[in-house]
C-alpha atoms as a PDB file:
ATOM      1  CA  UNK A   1       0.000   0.000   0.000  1.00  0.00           C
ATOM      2  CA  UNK A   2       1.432   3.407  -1.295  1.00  0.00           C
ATOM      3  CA  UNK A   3      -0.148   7.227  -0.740  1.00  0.00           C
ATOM      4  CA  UNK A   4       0.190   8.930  -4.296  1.00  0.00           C
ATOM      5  CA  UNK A   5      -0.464  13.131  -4.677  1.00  0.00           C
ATOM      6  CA  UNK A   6      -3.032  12.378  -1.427  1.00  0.00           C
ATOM      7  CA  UNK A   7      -4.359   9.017  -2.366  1.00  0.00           C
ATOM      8  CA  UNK A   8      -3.479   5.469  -1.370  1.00  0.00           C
ATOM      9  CA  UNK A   9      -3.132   3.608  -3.996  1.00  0.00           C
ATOM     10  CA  UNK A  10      -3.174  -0.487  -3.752  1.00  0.00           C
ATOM     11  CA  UNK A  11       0.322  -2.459  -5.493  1.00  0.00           C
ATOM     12  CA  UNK A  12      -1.071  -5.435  -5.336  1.00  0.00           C
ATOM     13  CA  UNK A  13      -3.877  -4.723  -8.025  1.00  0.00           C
ATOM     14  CA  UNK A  14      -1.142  -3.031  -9.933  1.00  0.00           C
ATOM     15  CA  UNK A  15       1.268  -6.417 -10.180  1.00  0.00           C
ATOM     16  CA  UNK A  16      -1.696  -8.741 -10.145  1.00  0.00           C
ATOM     17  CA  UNK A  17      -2.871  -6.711 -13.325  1.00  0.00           C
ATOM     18  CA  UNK A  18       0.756  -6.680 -15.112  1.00  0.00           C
ATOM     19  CA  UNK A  19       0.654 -10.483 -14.386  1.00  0.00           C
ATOM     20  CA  UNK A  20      -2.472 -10.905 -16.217  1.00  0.00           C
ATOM     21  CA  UNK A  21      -1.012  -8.905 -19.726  1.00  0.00           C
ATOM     22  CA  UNK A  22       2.056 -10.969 -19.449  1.00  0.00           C
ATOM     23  CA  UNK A  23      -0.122 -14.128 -19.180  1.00  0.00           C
ATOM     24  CA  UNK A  24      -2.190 -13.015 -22.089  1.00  0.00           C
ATOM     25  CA  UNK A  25       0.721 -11.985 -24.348  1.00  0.00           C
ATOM     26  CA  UNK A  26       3.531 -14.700 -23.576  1.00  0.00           C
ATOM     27  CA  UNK A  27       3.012 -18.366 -23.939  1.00  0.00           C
ATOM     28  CA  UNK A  28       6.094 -21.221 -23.562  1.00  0.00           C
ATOM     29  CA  UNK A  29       8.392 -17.677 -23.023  1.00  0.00           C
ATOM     30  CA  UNK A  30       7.703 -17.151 -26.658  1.00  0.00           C
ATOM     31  CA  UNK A  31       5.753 -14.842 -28.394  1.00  0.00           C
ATOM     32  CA  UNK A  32       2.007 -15.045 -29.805  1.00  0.00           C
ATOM     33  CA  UNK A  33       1.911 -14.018 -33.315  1.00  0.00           C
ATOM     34  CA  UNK A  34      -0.971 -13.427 -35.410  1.00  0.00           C
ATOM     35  CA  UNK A  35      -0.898 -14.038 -38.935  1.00  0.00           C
ATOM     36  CA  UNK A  36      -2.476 -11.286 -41.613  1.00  0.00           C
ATOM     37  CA  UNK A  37      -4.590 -12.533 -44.351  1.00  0.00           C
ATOM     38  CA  UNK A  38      -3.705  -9.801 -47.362  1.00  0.00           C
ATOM     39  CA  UNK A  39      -7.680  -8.906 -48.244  1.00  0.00           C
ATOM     40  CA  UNK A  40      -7.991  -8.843 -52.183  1.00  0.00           C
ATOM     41  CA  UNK A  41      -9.022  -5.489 -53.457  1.00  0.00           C
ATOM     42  CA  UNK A  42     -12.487  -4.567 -54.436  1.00  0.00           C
ATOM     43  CA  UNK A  43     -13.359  -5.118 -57.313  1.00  0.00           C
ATOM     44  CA  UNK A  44     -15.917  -2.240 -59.140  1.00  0.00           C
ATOM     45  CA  UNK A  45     -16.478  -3.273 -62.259  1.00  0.00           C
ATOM     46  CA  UNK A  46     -18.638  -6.550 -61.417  1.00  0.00           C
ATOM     47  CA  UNK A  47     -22.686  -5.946 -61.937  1.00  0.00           C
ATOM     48  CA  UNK A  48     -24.749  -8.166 -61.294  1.00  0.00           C
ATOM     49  CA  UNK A  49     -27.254  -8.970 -64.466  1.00  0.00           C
ATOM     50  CA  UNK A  50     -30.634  -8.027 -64.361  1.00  0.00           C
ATOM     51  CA  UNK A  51     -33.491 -10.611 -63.349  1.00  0.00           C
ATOM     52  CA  UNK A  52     -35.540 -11.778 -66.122  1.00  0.00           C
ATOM     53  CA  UNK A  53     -38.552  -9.529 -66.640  1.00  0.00           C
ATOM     54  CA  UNK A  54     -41.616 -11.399 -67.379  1.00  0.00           C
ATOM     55  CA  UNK A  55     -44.485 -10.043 -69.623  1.00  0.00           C
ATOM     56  CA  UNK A  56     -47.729  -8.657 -67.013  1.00  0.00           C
ATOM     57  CA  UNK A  57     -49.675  -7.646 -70.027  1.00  0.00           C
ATOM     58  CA  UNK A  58     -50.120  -5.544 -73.115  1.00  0.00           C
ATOM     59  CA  UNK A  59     -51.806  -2.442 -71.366  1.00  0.00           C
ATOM     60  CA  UNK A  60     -49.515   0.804 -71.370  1.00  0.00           C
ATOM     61  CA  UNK A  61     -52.277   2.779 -69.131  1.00  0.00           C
ATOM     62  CA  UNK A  62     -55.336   2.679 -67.017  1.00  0.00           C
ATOM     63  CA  UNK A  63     -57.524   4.523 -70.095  1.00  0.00           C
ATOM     64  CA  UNK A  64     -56.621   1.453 -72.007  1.00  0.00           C
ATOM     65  CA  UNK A  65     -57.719  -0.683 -69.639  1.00  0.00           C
ATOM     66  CA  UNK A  66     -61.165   0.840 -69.862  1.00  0.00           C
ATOM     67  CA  UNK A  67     -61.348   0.888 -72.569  1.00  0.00           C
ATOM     68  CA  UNK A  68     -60.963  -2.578 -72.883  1.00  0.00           C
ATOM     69  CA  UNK A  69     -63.443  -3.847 -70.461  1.00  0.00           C
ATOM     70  CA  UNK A  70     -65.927  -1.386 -72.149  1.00  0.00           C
ATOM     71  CA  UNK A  71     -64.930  -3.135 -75.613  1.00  0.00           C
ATOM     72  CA  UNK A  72     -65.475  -6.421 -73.684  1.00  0.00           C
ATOM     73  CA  UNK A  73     -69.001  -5.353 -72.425  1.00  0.00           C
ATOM     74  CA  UNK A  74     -69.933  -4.500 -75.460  1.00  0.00           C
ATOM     75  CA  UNK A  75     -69.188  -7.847 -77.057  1.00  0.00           C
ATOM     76  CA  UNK A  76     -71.089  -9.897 -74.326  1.00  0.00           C
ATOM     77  CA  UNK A  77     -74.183  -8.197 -74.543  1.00  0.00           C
ATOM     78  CA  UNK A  78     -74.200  -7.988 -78.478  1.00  0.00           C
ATOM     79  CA  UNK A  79     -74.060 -11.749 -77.839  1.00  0.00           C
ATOM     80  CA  UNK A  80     -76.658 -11.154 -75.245  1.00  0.00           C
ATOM     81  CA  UNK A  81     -78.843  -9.170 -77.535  1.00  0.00           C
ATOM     82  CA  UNK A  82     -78.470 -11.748 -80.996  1.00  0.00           C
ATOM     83  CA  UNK A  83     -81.221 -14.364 -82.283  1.00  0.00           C
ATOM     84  CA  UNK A  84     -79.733 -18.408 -82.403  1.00  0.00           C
ATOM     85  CA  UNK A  85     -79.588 -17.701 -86.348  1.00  0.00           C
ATOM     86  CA  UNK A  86     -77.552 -14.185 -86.155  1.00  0.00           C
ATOM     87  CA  UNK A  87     -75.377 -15.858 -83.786  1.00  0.00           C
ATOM     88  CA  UNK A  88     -75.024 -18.885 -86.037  1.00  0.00           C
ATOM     89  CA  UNK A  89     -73.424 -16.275 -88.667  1.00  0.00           C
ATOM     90  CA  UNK A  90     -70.305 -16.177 -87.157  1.00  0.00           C
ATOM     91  CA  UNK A  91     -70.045 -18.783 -84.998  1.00  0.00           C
ATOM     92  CA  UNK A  92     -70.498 -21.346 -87.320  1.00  0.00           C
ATOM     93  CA  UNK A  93     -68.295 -23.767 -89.204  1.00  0.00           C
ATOM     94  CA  UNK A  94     -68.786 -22.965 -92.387  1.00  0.00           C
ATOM     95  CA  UNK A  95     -67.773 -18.670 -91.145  1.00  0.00           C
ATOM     96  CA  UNK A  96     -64.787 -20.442 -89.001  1.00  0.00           C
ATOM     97  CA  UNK A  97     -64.180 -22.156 -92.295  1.00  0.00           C
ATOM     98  CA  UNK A  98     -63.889 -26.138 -90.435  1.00  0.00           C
ATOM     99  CA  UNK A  99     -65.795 -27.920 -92.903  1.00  0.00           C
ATOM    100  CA  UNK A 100     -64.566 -30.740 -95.037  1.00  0.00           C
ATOM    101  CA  UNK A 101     -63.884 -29.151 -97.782  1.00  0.00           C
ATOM    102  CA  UNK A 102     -62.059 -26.594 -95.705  1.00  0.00           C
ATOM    103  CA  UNK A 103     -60.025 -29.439 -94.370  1.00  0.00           C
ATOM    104  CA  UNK A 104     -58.967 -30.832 -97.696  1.00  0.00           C
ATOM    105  CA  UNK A 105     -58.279 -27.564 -98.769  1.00  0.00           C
ATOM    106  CA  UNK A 106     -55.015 -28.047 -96.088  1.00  0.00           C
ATOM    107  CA  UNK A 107     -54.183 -31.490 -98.008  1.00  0.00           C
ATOM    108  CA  UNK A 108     -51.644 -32.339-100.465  1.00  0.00           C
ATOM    109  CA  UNK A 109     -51.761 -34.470-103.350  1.00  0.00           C
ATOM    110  CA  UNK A 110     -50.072 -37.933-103.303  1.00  0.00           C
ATOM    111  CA  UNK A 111     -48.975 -39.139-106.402  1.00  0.00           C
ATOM    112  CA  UNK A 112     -48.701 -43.290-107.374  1.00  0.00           C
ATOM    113  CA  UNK A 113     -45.631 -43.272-108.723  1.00  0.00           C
ATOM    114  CA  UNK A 114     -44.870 -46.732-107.477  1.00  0.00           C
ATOM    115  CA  UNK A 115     -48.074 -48.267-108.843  1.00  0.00           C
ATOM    116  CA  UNK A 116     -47.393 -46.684-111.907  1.00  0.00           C
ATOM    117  CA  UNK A 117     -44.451 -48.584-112.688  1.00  0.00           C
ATOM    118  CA  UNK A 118     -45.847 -51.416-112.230  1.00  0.00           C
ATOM    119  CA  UNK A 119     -48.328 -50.817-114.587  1.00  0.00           C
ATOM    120  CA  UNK A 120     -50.989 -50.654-112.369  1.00  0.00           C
ATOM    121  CA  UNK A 121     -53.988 -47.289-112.698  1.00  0.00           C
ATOM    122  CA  UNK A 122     -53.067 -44.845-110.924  1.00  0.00           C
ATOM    123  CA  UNK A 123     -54.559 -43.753-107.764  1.00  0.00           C
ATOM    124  CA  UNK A 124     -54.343 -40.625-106.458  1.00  0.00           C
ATOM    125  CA  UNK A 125     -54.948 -39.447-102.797  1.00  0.00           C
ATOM    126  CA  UNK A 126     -54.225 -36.288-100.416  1.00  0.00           C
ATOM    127  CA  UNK A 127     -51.794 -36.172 -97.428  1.00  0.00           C
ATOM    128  CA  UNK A 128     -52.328 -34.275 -94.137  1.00  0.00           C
ATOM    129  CA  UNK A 129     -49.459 -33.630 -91.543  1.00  0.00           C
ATOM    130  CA  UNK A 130     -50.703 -34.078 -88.135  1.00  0.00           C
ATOM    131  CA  UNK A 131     -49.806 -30.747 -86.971  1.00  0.00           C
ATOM    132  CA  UNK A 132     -52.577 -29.424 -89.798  1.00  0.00           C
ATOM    133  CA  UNK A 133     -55.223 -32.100 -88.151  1.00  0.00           C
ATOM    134  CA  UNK A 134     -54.052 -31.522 -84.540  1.00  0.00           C
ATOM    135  CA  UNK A 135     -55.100 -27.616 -85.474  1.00  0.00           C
ATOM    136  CA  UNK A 136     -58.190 -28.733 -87.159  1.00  0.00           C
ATOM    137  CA  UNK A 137     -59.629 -30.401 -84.176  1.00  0.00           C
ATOM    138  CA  UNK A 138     -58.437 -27.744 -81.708  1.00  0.00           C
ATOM    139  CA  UNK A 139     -60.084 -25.469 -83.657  1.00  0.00           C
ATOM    140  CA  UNK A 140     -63.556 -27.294 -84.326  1.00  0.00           C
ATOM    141  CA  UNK A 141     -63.309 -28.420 -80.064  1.00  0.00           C
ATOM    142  CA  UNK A 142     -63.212 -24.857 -79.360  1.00  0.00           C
ATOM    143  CA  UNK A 143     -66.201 -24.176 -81.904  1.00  0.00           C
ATOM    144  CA  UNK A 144     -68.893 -27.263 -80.266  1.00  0.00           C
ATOM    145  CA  UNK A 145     -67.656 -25.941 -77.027  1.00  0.00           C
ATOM    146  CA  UNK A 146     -68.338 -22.379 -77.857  1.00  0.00           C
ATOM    147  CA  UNK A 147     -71.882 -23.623 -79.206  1.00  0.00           C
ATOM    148  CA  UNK A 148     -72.899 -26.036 -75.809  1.00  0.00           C
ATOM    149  CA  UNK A 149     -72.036 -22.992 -73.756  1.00  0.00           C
ATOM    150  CA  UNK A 150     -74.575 -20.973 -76.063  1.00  0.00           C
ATOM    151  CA  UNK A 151     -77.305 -23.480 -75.601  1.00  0.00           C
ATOM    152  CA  UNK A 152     -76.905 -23.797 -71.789  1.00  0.00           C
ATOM    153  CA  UNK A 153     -77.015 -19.951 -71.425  1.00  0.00           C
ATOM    154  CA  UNK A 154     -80.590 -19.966 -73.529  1.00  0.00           C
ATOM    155  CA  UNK A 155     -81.796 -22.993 -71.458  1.00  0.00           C
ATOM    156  CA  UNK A 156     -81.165 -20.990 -68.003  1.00  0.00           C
ATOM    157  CA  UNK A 157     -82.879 -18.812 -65.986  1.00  0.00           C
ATOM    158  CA  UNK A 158     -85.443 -17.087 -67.140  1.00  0.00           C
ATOM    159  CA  UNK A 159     -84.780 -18.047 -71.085  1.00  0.00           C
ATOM    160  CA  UNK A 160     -85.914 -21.652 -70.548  1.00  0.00           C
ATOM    161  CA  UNK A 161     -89.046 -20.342 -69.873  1.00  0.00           C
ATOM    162  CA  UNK A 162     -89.885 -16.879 -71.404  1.00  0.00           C
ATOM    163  CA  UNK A 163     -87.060 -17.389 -74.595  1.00  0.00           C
ATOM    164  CA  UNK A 164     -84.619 -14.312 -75.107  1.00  0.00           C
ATOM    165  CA  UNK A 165     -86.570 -10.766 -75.194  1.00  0.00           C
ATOM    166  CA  UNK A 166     -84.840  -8.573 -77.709  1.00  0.00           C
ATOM    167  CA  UNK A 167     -86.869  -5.612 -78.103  1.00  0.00           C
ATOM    168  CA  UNK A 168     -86.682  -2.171 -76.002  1.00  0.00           C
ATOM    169  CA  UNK A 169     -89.725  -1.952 -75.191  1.00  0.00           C
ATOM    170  CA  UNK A 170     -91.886  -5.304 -74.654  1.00  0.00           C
ATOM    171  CA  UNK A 171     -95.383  -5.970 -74.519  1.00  0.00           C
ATOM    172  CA  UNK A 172     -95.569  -8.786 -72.282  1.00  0.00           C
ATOM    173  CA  UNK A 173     -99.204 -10.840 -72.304  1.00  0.00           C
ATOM    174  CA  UNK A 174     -99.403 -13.548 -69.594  1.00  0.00           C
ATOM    175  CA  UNK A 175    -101.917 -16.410 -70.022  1.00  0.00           C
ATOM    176  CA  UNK A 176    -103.878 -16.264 -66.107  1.00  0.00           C
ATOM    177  CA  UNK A 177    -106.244 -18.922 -66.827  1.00  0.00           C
ATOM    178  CA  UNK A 178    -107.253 -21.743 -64.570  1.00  0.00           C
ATOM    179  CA  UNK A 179    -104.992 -24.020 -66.272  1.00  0.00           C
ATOM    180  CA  UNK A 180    -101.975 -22.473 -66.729  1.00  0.00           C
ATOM    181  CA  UNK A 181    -101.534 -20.791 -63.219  1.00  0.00           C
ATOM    182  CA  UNK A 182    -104.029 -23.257 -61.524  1.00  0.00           C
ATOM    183  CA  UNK A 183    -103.640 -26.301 -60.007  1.00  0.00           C
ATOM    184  CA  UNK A 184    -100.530 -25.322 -57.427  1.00  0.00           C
ATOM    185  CA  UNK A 185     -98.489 -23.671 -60.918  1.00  0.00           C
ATOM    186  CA  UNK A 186     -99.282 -20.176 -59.381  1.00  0.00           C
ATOM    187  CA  UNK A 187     -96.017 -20.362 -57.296  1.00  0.00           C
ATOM    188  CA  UNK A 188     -94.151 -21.716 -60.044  1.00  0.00           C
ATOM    189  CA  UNK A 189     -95.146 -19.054 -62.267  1.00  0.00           C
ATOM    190  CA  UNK A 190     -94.470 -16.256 -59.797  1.00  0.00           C
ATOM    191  CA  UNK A 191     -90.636 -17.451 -59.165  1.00  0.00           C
ATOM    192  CA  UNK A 192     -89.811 -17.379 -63.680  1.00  0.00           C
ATOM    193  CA  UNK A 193     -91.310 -13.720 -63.560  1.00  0.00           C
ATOM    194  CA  UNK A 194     -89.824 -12.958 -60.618  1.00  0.00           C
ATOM    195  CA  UNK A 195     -86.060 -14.151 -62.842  1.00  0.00           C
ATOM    196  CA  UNK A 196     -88.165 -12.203 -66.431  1.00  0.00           C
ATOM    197  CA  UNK A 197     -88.060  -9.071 -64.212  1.00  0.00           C
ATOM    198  CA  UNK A 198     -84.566  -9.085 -62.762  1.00  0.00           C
ATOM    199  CA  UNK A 199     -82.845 -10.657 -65.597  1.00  0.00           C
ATOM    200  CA  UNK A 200     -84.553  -9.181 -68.999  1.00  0.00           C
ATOM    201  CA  UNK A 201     -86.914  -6.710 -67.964  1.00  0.00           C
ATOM    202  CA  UNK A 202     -84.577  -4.263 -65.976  1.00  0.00           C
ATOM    203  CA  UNK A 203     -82.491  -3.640 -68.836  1.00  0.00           C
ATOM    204  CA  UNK A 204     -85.322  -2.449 -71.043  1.00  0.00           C
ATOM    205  CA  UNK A 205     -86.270   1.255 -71.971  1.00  0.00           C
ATOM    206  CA  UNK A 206     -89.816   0.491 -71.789  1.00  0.00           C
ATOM    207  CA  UNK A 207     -92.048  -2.130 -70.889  1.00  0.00           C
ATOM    208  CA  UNK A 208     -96.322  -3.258 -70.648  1.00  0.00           C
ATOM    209  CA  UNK A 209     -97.305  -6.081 -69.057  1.00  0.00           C
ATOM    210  CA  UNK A 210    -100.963  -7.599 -70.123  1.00  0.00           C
ATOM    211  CA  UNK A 211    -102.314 -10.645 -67.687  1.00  0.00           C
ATOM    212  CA  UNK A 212    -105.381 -11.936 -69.433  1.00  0.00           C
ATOM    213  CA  UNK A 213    -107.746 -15.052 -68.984  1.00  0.00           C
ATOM    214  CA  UNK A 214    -111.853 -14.598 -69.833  1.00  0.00           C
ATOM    215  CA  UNK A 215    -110.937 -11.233 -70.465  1.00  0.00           C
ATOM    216  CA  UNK A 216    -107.637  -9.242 -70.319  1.00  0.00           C
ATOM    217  CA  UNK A 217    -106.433  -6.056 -67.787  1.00  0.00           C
ATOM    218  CA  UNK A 218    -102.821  -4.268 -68.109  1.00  0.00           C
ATOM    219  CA  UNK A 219    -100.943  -2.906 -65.369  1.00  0.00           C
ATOM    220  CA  UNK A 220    -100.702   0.815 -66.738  1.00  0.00           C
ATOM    221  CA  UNK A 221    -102.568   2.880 -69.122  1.00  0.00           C
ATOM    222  CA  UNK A 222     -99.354   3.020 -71.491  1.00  0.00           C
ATOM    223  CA  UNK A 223     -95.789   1.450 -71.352  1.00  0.00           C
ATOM    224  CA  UNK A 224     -93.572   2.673 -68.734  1.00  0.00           C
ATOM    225  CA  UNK A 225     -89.832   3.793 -68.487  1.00  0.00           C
ATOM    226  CA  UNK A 226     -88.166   1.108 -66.708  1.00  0.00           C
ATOM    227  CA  UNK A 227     -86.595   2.231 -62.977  1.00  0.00           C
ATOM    228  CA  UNK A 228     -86.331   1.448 -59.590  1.00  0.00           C
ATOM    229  CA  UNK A 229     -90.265   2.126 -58.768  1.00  0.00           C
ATOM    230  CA  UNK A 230     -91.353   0.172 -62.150  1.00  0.00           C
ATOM    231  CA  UNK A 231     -89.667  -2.924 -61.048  1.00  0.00           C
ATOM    232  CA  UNK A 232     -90.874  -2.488 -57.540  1.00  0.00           C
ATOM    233  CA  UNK A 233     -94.523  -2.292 -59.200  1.00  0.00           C
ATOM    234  CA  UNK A 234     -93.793  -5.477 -61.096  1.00  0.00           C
ATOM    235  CA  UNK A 235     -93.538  -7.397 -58.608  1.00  0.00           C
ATOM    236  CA  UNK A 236     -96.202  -6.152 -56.822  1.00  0.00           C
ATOM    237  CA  UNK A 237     -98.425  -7.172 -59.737  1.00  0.00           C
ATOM    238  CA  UNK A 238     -96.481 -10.685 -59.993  1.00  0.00           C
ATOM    239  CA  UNK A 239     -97.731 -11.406 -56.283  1.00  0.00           C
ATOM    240  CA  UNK A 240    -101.252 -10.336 -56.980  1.00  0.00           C
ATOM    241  CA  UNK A 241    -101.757 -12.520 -59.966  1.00  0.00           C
ATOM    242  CA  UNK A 242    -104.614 -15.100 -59.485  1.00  0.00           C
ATOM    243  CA  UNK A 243    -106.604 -17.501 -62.101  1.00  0.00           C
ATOM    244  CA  UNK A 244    -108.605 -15.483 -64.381  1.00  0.00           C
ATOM    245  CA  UNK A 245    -110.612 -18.291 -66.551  1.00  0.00           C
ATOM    246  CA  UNK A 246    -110.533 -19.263 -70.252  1.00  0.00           C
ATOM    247  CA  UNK A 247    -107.754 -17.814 -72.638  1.00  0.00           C
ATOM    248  CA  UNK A 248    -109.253 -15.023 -74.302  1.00  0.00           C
ATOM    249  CA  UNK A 249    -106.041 -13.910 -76.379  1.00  0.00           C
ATOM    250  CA  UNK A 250    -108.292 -12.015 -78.920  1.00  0.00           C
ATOM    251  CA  UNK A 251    -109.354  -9.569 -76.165  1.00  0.00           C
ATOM    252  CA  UNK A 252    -104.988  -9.679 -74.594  1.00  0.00           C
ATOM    253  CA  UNK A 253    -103.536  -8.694 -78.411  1.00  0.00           C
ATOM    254  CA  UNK A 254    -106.463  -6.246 -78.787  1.00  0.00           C
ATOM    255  CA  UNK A 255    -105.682  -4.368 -75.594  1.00  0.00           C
ATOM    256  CA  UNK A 256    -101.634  -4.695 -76.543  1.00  0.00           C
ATOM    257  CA  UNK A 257    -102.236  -3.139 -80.148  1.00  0.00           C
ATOM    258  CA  UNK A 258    -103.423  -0.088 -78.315  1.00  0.00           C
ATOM    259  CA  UNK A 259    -100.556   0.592 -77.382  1.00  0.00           C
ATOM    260  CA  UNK A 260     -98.207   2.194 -80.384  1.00  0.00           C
ATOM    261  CA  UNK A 261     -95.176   2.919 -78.537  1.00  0.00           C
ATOM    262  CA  UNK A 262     -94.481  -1.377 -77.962  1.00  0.00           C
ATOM    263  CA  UNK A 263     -92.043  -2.354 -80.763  1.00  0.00           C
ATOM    264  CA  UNK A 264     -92.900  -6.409 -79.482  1.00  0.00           C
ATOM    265  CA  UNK A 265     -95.411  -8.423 -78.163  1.00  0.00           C
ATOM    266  CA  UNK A 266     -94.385 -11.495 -75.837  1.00  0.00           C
ATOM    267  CA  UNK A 267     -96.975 -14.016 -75.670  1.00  0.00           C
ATOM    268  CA  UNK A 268     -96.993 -16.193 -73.069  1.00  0.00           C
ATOM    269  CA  UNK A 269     -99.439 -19.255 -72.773  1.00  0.00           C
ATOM    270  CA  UNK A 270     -99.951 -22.504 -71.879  1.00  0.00           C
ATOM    271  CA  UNK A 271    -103.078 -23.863 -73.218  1.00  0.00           C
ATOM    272  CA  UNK A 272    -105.127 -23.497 -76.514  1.00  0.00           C
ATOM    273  CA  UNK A 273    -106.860 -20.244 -76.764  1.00  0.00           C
ATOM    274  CA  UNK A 274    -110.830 -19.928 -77.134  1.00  0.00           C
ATOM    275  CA  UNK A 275    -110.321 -18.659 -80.350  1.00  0.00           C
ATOM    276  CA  UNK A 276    -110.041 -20.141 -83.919  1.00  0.00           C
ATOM    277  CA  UNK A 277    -105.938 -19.918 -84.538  1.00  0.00           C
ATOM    278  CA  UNK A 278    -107.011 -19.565 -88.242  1.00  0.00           C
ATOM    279  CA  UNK A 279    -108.918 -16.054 -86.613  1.00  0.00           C
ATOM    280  CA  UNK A 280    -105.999 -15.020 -84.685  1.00  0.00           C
ATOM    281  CA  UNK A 281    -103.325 -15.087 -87.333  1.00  0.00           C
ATOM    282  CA  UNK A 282    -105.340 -12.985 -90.009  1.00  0.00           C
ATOM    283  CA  UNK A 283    -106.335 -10.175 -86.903  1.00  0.00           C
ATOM    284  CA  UNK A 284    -102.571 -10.045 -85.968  1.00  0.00           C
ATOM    285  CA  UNK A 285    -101.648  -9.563 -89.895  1.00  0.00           C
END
């Protein structure tokens, strides 16, 4: 123990602490070397390539995108809006040109060389690759499969029932009578207007309705623009609908040709009217 500029200061930290470096720093009385790895030097010029980009699309903007969709709309409901016979025009396989002759058309000729050395007639024939009929029968699977999807979408919904309305502004003329909506068919009948309204109806400008059985009452004095309180009010009269007798269609088209703004009459029936057919056709032409 020492006393230092005022302070006592303890020697026997000091040496037991000197002891300790010399431990650390001197092994077998020779000394500990450590051995320098030279680092190479950095090297700037290495880049690492660019990841392979793949393609997300063709759009360049948003407004293309739109644009798109609205071009895709469009094409769904002109589908939406066509007869089976003006979709036939170009969905067909005479327009996707997949008809035998069409197929032939792809062939090559094969001459009989060999059997004409021999002295035998010739007979001629066509050759197809298979990569020509592999694309032939991709094309015409695509086609029927195009075409089933076409007649399940008409066979849905309300279509099975009330076909495909294409006019603006329909005339609709419901046969009430005691045997189309009798008999426990009222409920039925409710549930395919209920899909007529919703489905078809709702996307027309305009629109009559006409229930009629020994004699024939329509909803509104004139056709209606179709909205929010139009709909409501056809299905109002869809729940009120009850059996109304015979099938007087005379008196239903009578009250529907009153009205000059319908551009088509839907008529809906399923029994034999009262009337001679023969007297029906020449008052509707």
């Amino acid at each position: 123990m020492t006393q230092r500029h005022g302070k006592k200061v303890n020697t026997k930290n000091i040496k037991s602490s000197l002891n300790y470096e010399n431990s650390v720093s001197v092994r077998g009385n020779k000394p500990r070397h450590v051995k320098q790895v030279e680092q190479p030097e950095w090297d700037r010029s290495y880049h690492q390539p660019p990841l392979e980009q793949k393609p997300v699309g063709h759009l360049t903007s948003v407004k293309q995108f739109h644009d798109l969709e609205e071009v895709k709309d469009e094409v769904v409901t002109k589908a939406e809006n066509q007869t089976s016979s003006d979709w036939l025009e170009t969905h067909s396989v005479v327009n996707e040109r997949l008809t035998v002759d069409d197929l032939l058309k792809l062939a090559h000729p094969v001459r009989g060389d060999d059997a004409e050395a021999k002295g035998a007639p010739y007979l001629g024939g066509l050759k197809l690759t298979m990569d020509i009929l592999e694309d032939f029968k991709s094309k015409l699977t695509k086609l029927i499969q195009l075409i089933e999807g076409r007649i399940t979408w008409l066979l849905s919904s309300s279509r099975r029932i009330f076909g495909l309305v294409r006019s603006e502004r329909p005339c609709i003329l419901l046969d009430c009578s005691d045997t189309n909506i009798g008999f426990k068919r009222l409920h039925l009948m409710k549930e395919s207007l209920n899909l007529l309204i919703d489905e078809q109806l709702a996307k027309k400008e305009q629109v009559q309705v006409v229930s009629f059985g020994t004699f024939a009452v329509k909803l509104w004095s004139r056709p209606r623009d179709v909205n929010y309180r139009i709909l409501q009010e056809l299905h109002h009269w869809k729940e009120m609908l009850a059996p109304m007798g015979s099938v007087n269609v005379m008196d239903a088209l009578r009250v529907a040709f009153k009205n000059p703004d319908i551009d088509c009459i839907v008529l809906v029936m399923g029994n034999c009217p009262n009337q001679n057919p023969k007297l029906i056709k020449d008052f509707v032409l």
